[in-house]
C-alpha atoms as a PDB file:
ATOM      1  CA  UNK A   1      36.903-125.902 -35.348  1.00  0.00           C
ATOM      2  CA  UNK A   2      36.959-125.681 -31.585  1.00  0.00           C
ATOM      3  CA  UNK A   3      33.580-127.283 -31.194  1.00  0.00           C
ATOM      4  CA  UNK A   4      34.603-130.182 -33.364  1.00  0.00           C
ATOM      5  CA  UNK A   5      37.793-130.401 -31.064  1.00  0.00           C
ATOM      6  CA  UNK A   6      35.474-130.549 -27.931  1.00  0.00           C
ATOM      7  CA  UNK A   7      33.171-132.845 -29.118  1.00  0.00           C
ATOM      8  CA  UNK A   8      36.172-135.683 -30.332  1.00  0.00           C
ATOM      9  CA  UNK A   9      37.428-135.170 -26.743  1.00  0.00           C
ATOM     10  CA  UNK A  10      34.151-135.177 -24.907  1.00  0.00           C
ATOM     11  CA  UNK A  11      33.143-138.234 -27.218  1.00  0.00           C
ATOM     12  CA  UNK A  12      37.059-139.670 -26.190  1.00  0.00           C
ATOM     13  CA  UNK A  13      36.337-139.316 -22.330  1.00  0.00           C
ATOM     14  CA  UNK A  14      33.054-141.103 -22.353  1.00  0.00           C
ATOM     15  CA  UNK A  15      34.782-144.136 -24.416  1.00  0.00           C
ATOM     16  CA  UNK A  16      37.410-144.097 -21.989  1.00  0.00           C
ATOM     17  CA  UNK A  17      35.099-144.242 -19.176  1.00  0.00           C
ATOM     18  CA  UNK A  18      32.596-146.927 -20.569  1.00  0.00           C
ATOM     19  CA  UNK A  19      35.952-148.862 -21.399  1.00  0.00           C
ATOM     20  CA  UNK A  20      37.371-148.571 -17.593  1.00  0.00           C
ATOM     21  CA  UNK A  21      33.958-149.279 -16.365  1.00  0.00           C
ATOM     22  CA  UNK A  22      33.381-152.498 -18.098  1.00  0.00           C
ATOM     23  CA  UNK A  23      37.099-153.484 -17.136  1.00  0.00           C
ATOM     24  CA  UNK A  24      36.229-152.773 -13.431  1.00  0.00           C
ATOM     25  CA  UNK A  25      32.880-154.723 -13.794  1.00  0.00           C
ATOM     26  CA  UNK A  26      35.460-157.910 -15.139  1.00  0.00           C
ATOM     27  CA  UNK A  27      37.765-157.939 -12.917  1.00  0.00           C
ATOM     28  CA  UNK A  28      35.093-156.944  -9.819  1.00  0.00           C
ATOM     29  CA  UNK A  29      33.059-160.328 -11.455  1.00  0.00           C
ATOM     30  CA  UNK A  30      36.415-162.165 -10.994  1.00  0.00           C
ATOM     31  CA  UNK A  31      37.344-160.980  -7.541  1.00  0.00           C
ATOM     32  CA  UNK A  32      34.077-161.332  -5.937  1.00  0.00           C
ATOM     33  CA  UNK A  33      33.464-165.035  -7.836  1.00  0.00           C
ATOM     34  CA  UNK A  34      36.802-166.042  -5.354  1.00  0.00           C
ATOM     35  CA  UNK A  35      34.185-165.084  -2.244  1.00  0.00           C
ATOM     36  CA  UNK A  36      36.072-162.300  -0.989  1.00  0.00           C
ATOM     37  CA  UNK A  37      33.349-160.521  -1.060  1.00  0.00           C
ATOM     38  CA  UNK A  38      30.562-163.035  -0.203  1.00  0.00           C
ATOM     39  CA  UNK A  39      29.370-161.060   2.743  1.00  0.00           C
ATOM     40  CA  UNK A  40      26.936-159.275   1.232  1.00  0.00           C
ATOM     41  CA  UNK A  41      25.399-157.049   4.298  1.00  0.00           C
ATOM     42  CA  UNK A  42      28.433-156.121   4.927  1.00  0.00           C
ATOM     43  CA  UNK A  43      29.393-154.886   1.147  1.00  0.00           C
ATOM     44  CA  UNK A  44      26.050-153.038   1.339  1.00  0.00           C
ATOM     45  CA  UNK A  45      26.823-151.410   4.831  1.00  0.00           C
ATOM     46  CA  UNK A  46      30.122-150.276   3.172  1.00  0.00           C
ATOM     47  CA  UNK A  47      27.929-148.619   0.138  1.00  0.00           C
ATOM     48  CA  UNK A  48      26.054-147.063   2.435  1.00  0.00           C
ATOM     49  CA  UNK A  49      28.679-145.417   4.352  1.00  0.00           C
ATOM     50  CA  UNK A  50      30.700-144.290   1.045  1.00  0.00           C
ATOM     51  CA  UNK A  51      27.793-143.520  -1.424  1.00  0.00           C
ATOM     52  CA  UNK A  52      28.595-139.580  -0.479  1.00  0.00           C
ATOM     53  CA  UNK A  53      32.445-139.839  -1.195  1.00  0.00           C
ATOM     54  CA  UNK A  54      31.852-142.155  -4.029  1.00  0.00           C
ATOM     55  CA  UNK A  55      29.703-139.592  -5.382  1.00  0.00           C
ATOM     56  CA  UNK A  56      32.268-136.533  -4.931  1.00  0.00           C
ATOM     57  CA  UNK A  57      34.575-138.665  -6.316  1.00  0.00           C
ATOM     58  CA  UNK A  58      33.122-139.138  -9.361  1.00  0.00           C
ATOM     59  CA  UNK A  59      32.065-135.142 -10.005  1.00  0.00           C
ATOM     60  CA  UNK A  60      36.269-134.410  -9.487  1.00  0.00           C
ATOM     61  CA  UNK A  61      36.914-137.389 -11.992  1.00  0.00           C
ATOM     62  CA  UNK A  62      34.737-135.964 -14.671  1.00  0.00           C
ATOM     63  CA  UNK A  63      35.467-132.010 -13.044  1.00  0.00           C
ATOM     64  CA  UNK A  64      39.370-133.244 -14.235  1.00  0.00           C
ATOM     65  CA  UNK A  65      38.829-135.321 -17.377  1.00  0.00           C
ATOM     66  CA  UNK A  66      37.109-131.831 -18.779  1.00  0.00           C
ATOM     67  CA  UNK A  67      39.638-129.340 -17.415  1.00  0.00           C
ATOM     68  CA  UNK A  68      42.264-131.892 -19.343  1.00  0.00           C
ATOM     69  CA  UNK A  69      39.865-130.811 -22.919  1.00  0.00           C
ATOM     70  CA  UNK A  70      40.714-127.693 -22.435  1.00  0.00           C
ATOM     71  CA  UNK A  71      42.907-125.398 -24.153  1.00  0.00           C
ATOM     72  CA  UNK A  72      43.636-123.385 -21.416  1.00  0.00           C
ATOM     73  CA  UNK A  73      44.683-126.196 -19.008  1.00  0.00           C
ATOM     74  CA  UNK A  74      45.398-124.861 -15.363  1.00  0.00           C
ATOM     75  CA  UNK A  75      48.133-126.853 -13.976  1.00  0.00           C
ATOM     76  CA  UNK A  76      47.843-125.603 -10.438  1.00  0.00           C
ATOM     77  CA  UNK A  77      43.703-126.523 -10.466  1.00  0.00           C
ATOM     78  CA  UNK A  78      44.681-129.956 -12.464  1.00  0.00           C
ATOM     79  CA  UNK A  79      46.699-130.641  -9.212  1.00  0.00           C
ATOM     80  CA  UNK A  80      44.578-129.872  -6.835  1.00  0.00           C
ATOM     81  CA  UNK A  81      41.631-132.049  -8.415  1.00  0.00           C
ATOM     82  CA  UNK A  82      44.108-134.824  -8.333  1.00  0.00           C
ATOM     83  CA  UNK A  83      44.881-134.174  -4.819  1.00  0.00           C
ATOM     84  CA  UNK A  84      41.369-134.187  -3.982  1.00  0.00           C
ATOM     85  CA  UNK A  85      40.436-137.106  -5.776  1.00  0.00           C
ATOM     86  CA  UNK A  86      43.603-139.179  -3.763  1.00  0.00           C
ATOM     87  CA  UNK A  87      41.966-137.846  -0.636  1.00  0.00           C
ATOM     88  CA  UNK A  88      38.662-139.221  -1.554  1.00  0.00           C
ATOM     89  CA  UNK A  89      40.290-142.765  -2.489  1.00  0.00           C
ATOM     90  CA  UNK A  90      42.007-142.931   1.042  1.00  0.00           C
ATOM     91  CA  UNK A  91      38.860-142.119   2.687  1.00  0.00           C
ATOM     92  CA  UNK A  92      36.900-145.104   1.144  1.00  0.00           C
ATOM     93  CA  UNK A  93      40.039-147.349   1.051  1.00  0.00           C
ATOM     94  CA  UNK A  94      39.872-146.990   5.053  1.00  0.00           C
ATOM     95  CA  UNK A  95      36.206-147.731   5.442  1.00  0.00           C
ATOM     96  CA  UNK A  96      36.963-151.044   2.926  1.00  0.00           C
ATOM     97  CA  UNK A  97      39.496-151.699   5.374  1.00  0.00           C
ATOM     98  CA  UNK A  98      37.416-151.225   8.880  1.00  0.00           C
ATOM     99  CA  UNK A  99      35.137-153.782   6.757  1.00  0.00           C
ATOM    100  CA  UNK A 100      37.821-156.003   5.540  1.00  0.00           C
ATOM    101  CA  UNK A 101      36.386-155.294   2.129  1.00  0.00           C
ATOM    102  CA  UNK A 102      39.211-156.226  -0.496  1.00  0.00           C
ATOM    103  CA  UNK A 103      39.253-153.393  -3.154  1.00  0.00           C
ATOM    104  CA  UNK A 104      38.087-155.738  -6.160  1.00  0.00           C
ATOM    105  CA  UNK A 105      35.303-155.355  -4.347  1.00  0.00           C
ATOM    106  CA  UNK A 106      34.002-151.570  -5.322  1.00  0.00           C
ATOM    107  CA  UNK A 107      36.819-150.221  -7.692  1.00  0.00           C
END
């Protein structure tokens, strides 16, 4: 019974996540269509710089999406993750700002 209860919410996270990413891709299609983000070296030079945070952010996303499957949720790790994963978003919402990259851009 508790493998059939992981495997509805492992199968639930990865729809969620294909669903969010294919929203992002929209409204990123949308954003960068207006030409805010027509400079192109300098969307790649942002990439570059980010591609390590972008990457740690991810592993806490899923790293918190499974704790959340869990039955033995810890609240105090939960937080922490989330904590983590705000610091992360700060981090590369400064370097889109140093680049006057608008966030449509790479959410």
């Amino acid at each position: 019974m508790r493998m059939k209860k992981n495997m509805v919410v492992g199968i639930a996270m990865v729809m969620g996540m294909l669903s969010f990413s294919a929203a992002s891709a929209l409204a990123a299609g949308s954003c960068c269509s207006e030409g805010k983000c027509s400079d192109e070296q300098v969307v790649q030079q942002f990439t570059r710089e980010t591609a390590g945070l972008a990457g740690t952010l991810k592993a806490k996303d899923i790293e918190l999406r499974q704790l959340y499957g869990y039955d033995g949720f810890d609240l105090g790790k939960a937080n922490d993750l989330e904590t983590e994963i705000k610091v992360l978003k700060d981090k590369i919402n400064l370097v889109a700002e140093k680049y006057a990259i608008s966030s449509c851009c790479f959410v």
